[in-house]
Protein backbone atom coordinates (compact mmCIF):
# COMPACT_ATOMS: atom_id res chain seq x y z
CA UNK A 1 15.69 140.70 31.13
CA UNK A 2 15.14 142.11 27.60
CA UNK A 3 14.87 139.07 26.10
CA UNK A 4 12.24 137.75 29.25
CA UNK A 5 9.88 140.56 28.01
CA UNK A 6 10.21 139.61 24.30
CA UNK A 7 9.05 136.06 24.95
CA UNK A 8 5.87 137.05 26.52
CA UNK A 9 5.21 139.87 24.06
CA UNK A 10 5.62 136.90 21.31
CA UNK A 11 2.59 134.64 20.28
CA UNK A 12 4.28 131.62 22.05
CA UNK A 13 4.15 133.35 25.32
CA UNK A 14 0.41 132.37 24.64
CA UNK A 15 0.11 128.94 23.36
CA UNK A 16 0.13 125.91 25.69
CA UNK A 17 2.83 122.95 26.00
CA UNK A 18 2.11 119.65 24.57
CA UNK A 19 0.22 117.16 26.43
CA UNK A 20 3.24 114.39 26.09
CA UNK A 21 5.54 117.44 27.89
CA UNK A 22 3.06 117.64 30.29
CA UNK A 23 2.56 113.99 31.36
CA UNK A 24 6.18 113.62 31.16
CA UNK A 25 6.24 116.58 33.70
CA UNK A 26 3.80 115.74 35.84
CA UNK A 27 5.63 111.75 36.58
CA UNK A 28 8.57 113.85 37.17
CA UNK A 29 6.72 115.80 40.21
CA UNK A 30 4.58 112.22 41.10
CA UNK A 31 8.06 110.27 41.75
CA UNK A 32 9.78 113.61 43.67
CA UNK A 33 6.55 113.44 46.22
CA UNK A 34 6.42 110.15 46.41
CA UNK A 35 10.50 110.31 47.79
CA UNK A 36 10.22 112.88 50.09
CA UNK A 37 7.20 111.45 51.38
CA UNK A 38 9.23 108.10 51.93
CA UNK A 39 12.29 110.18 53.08
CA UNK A 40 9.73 112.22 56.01
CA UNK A 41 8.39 109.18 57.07
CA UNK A 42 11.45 107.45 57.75
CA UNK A 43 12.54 110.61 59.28
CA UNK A 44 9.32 110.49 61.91
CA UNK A 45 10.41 106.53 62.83
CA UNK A 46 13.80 107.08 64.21
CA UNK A 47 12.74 110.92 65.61
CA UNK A 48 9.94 108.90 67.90
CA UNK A 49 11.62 107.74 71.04
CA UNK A 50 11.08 104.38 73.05
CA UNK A 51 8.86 105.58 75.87
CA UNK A 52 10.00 102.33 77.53
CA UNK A 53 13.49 102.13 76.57
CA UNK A 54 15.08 103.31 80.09
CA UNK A 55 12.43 100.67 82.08
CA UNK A 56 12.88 97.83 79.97
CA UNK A 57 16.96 98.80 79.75
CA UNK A 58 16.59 98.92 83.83
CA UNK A 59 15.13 95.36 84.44
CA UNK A 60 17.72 93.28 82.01
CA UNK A 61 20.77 94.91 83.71
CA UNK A 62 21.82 94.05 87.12
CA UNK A 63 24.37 96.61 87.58
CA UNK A 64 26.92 95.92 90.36
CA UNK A 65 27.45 98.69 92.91
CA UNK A 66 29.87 97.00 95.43
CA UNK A 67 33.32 98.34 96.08
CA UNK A 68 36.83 96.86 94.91
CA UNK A 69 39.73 97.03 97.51
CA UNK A 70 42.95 98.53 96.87
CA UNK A 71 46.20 98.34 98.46
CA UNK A 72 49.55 99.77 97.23
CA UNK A 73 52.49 99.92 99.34
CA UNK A 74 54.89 103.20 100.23
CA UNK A 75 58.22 102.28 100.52
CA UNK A 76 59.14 105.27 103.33
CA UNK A 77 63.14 104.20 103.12
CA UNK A 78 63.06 104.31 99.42
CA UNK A 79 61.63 108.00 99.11
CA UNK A 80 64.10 109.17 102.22
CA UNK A 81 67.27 107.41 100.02
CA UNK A 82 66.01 109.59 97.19
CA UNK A 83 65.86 112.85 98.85
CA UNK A 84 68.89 112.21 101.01
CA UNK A 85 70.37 111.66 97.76
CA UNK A 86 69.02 114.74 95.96
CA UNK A 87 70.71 116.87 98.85
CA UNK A 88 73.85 115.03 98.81
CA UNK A 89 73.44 115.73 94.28
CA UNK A 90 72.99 119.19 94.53
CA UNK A 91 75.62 119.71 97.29
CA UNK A 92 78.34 117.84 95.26
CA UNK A 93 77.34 119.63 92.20
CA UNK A 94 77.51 123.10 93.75
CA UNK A 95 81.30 122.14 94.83
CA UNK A 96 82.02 121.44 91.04
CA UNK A 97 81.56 117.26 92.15
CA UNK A 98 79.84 114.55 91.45
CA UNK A 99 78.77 112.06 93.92
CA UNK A 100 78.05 108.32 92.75
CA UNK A 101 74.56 107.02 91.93
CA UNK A 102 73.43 104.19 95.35
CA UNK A 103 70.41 103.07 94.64
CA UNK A 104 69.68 99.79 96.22
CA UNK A 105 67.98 97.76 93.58
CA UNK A 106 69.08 94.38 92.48
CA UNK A 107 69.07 93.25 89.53
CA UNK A 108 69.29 89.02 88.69
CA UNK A 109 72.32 89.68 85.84
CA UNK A 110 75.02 86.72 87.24
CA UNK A 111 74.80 83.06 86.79
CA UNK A 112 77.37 80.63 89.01
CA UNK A 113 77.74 77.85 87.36
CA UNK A 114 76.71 74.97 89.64
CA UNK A 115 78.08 71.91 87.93
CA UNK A 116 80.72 69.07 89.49
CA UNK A 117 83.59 70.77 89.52
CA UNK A 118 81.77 73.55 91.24
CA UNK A 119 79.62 72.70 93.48
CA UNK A 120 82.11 71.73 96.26
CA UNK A 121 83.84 75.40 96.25
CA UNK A 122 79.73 76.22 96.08
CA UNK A 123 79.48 74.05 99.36
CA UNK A 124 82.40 75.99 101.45
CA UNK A 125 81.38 79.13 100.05
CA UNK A 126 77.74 78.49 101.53
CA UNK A 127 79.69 77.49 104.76
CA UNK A 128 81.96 80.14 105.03
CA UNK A 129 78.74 82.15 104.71
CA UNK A 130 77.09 80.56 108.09
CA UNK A 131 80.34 81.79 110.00
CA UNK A 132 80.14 85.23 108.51
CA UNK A 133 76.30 85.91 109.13
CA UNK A 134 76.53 87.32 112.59
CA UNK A 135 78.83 90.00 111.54
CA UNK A 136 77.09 91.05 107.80
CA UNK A 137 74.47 94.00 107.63
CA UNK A 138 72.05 95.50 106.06
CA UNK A 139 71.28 94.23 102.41
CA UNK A 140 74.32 91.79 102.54
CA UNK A 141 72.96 90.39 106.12
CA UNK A 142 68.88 89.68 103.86
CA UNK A 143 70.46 88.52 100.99
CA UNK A 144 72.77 85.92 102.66
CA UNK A 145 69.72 85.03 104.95
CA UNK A 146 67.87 84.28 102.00
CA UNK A 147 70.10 82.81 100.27
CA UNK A 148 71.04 80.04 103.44
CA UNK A 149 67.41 79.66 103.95
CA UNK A 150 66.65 78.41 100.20
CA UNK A 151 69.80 75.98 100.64
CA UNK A 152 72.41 74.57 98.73
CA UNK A 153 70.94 74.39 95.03
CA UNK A 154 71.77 70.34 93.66
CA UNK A 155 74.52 69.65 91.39
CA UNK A 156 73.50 71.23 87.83
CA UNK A 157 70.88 73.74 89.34
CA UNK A 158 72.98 77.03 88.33
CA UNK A 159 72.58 79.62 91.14
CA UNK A 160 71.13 83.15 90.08
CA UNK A 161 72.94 86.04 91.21
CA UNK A 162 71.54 89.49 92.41
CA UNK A 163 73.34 92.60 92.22
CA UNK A 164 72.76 96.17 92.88
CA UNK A 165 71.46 97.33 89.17
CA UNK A 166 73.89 100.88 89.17
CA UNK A 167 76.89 98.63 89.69
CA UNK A 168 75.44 96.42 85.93
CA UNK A 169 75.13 99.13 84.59
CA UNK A 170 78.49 101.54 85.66
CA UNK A 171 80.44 97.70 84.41
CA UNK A 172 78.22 97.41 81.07
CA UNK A 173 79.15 100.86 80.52
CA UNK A 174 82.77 100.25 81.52
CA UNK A 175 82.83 97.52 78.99
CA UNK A 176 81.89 99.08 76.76
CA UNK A 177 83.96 101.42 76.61
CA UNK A 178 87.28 99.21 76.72
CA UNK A 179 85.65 97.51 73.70
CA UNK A 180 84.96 100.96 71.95
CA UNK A 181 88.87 102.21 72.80
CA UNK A 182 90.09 98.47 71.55
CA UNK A 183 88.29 98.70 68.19
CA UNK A 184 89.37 102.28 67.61
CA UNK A 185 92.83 101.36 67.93
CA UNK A 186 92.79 98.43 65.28
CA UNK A 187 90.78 100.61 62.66
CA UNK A 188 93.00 103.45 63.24
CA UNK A 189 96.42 100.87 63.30
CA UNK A 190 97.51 102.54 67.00
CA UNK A 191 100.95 102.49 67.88
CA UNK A 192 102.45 99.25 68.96
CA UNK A 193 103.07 100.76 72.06
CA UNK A 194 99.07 101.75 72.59
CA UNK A 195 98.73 98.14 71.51
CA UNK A 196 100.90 96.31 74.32
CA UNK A 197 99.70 98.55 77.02
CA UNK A 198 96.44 97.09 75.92
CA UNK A 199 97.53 93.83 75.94
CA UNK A 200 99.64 93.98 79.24
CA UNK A 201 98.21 97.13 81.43
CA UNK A 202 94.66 96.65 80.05
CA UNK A 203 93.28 94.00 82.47
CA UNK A 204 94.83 95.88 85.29
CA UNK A 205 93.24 99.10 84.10
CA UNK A 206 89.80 97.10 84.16
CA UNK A 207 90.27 95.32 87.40
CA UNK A 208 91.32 98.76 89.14
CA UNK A 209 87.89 100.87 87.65
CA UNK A 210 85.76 98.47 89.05
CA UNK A 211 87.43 98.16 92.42
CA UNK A 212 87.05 102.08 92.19
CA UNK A 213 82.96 102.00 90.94
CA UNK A 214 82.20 99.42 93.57
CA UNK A 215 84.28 101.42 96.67
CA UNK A 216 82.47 104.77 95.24
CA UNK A 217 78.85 103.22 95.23
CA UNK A 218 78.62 101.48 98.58
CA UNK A 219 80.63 104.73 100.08
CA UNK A 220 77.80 106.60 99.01
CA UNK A 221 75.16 103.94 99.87
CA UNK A 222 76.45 103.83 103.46
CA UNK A 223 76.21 107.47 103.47
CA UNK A 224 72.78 107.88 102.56
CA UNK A 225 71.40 104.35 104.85
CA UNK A 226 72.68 106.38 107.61
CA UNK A 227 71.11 109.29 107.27
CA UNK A 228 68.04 107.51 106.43
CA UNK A 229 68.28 105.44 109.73
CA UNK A 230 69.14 108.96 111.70
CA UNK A 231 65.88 110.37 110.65
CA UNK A 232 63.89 107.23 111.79
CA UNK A 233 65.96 107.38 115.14
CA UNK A 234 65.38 110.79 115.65
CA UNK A 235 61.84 110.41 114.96
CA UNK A 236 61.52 107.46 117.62
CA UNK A 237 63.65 109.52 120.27
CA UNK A 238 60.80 111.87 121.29
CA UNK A 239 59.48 110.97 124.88
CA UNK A 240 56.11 112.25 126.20
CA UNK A 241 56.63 115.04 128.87
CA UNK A 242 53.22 115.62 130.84
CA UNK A 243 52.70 118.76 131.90
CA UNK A 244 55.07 120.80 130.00
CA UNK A 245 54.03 122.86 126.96
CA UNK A 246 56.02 123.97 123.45
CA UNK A 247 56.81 127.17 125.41
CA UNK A 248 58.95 124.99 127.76
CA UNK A 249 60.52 123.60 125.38
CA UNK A 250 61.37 126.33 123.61
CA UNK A 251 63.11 128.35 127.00
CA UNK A 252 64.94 125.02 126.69
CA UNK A 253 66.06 125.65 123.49
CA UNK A 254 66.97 129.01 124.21
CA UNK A 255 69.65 128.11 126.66
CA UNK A 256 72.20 126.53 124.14
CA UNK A 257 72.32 129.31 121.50
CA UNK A 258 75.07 131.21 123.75
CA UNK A 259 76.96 127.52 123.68
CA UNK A 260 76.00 127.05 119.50
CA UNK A 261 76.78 130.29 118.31
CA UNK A 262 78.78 132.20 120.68
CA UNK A 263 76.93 134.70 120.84
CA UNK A 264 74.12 136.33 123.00
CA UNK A 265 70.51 134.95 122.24
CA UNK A 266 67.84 137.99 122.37
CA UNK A 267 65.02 137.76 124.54
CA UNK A 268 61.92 135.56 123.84
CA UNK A 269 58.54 137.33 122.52
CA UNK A 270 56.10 137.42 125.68
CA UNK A 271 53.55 137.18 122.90
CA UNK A 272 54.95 134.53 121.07
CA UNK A 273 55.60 132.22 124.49
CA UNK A 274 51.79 132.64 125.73
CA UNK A 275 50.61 131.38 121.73
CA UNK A 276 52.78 128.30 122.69
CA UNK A 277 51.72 128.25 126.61
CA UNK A 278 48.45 126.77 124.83
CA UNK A 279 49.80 123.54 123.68
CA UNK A 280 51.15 120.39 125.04
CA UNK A 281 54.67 119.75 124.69
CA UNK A 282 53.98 116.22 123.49
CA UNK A 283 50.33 115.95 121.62
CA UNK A 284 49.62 112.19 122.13
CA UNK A 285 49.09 112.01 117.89
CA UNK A 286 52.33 113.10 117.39
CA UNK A 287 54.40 110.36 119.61
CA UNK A 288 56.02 107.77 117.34
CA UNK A 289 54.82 108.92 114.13
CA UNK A 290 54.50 105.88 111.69
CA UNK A 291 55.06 108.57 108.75
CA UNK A 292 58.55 109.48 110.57
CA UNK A 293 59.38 105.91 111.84
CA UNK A 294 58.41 103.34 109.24
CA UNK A 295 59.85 101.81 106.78
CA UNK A 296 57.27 100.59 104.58
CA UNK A 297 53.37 101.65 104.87
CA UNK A 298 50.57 100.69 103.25
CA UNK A 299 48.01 102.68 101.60
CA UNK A 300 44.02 101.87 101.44
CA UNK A 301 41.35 102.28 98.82
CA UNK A 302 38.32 101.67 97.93
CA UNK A 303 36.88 101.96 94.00
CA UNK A 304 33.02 102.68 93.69
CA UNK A 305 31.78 101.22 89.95
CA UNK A 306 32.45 104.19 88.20
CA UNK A 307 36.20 104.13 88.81
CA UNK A 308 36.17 106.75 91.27
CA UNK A 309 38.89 106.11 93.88
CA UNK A 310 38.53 106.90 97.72
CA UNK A 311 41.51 107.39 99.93
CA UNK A 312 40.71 105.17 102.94
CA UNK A 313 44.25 105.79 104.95
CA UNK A 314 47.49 105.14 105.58
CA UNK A 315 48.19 102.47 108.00
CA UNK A 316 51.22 100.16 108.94
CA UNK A 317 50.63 96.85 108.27
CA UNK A 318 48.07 95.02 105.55
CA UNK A 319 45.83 94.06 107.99
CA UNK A 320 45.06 97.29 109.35
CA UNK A 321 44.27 98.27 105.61
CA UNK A 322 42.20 95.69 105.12
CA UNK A 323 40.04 96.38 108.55
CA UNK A 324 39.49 99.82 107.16
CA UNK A 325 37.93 98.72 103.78
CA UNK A 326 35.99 95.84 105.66
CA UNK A 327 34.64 98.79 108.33
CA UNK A 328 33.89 101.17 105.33
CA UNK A 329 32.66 98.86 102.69
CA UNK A 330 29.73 97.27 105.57
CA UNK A 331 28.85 101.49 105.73
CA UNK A 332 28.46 101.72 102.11
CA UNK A 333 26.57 98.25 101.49
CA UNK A 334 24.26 99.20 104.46
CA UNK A 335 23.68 102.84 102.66
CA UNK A 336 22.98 100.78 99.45
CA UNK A 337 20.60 98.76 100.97
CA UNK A 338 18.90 101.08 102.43
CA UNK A 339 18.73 103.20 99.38
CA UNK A 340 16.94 100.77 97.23
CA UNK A 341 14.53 100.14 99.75
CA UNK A 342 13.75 103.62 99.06
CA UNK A 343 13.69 103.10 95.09
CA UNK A 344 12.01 100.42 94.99
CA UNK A 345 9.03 101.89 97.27
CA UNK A 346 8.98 105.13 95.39
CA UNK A 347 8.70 102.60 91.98
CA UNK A 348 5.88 100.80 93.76
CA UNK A 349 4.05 104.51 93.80
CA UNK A 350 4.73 105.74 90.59
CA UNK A 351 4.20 102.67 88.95
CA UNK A 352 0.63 102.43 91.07
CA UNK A 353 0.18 106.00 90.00
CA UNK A 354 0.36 104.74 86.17
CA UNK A 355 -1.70 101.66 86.27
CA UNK A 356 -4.06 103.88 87.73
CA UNK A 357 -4.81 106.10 85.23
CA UNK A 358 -4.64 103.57 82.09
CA UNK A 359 -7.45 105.30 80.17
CA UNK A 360 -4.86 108.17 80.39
CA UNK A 361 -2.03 105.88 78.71
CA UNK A 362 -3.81 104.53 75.85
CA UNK A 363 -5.33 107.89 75.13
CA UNK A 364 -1.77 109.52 75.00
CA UNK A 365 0.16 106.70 73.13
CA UNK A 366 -2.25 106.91 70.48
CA UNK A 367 -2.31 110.56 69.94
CA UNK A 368 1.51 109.64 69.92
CA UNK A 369 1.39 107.08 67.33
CA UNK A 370 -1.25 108.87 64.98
CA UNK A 371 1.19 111.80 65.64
CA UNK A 372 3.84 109.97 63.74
CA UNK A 373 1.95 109.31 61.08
């Protein structure tokens, strides 16, 4: 500061600056003006929006509003196996158990070799087959079916084998483990006693763990099938019963305690009987439930063009699905329609609106424009 007050106490303080300083200043300024002036009006450009952009975007796009059909299927059998199975898990596990994986999948992992030699064994096999048909069940009874209705492949067509995919992989697993146990023994020079019960008892060992996997897996595949078929029965059992309410049916109930649990049952809430008094003992939507009896549904949807998805219903067969997307699809064009009838009339009167008043629009696009400038 002391030295600020020194200069202008001093005779320079006084004197003027060159005129070549000067010039040399004032191009300095000239050229920083003349950027920012550039820099402002580019700025003005891209701030000014298209007034027209969202009509001219509007007539070069014809967007499509119609509906896309969906159908996925819900495999009712598969989702009772897995909760059957669950139960059966957690009950095994609770005893200290285990209880064997039974999934039904198949999985294409075995090739027969269909050449000369084989095909006439092939041949009787397929025969032998025919005569066991009647008496096979289940996923056996399909697969033969299927397999008699595609016919006897020709000699050097190999034949493709299906098997349940937890049996592959309990075997690949098995295998791998006799491999693991064979290769420790060499690195690790095992007796030659571990060695010849390799040799000699090994192939029985392997034989006798599958025979134990496969009883193990379709024990508990039989297991769970039945249950699964119990439930559907039990579902299909229920017969309508005019004129009797829940409260019948549960007095019914009521009789076979004594005989269940030996013991007295207590008397029935006069309350709680007169609630049920109100309803039917056999509501006609709840005869024959397909959710309770079927084994595969089929779920309907429609997508609108912004990817939201609408749950049109559950039904049992593809057809019916389809009918429901058909029914509410006609709805929704018919709303469209109708809807840009109404557009395009309220268009017609803006757009009259506008042309009528075109003093009005050149007037305010050119206050716009010199407003840019």
């Amino acid at each position: 500061m002391s030295s600020t007050k020194k200069f202008r106490k001093s005779e320079e303080f006084g004197k003027d600056l060159p005129q070549e300083k000067m010039d040399s200043f004032a191009k300095v300024l000239q050229k920083f003006f003349e950027s920012e002036a550039e820099d402002a009006k580019k700025d003005a450009d891209t701030r000014t929006p298209d007034y027209t952009a969202l009509t001219d975007k509007a007539n070069r796009v014809d967007f499509d509003f119609s509906l896309k059909f969906s159908i996925s299927a819900i495999d009712r059998d598969a989702m009772r196996r897995y909760h059957y199975a669950q139960l059966k898990g957690m009950e095994a596990e609770e005893k200290g158990m285990w209880y064997p994986a039974n999934s039904p999948t198949l999985e294409k992992v075995w090739i027969i070799n269909n050449d000369t030699a084989s095909h006439e064994f092939i041949a009787s096999a397929f025969e032998q087959m025919k005569k066991d048909l009647p008496n096979l069940k289940g996923w056996q009874k399909e697969n033969a079916e299927k397999m008699l209705k595609e016919g006897l492949p020709p000699i050097g067509q190999n034949i493709p084998v299906m098997v349940p995919q937890v049996l592959h992989e309990h075997f690949a697993y098995l295998w791998q483990s006799f491999k693991a146990y064979e290769k420790h023994l060499e690195a690790t020079k095992g007796t030659d006693a571990l060695l010849k019960w390799l040799q000699e008892d090994g192939p029985n060992e392997w034989s006798d763990s599958v025979e134990k996997i496969i009883n193990q897996y379709f024990a508990a595949r039989h297991e769970i099938e039945s249950y699964v078929e119990t439930e559907k029965a039990w579902f299909r059992s229920r017969r309508d019963m005019p004129g009797k309410t829940k409260a019948d049916i549960v007095k019914e109930m009521w009789k076979y305690i004594p005989e269940a649990t030996g013991k007295k049952a207590p008397p029935l809430d006069p309350e709680f009987l007169a609630m049920l008094s109100k309803f039917p003992a056999s509501p006609p939507h709840e005869m024959n439930h397909p959710w309770g009896t079927a084994s595969k549904l089929y779920k309907a949807e429609a997508i609108d063009p912004f990817g939201d998805t609408y749950l049109l219903g559950i039904y049992e067969t593809k057809e019916e699905a389809r009918q429901a997307f058909d029914k509410w699809n006609a709805e929704y064009e018919k709303a469209g329609k109708d809807m840009r009838v109404e557009m395009d009339q309220w268009a017609k009167q803006e757009q009259a609106k506008m042309d009528s008043d075109a003093t009005g629009q050149s007037v305010l696009l050119k206050a716009l424009e010199e407003a840019r400038r």
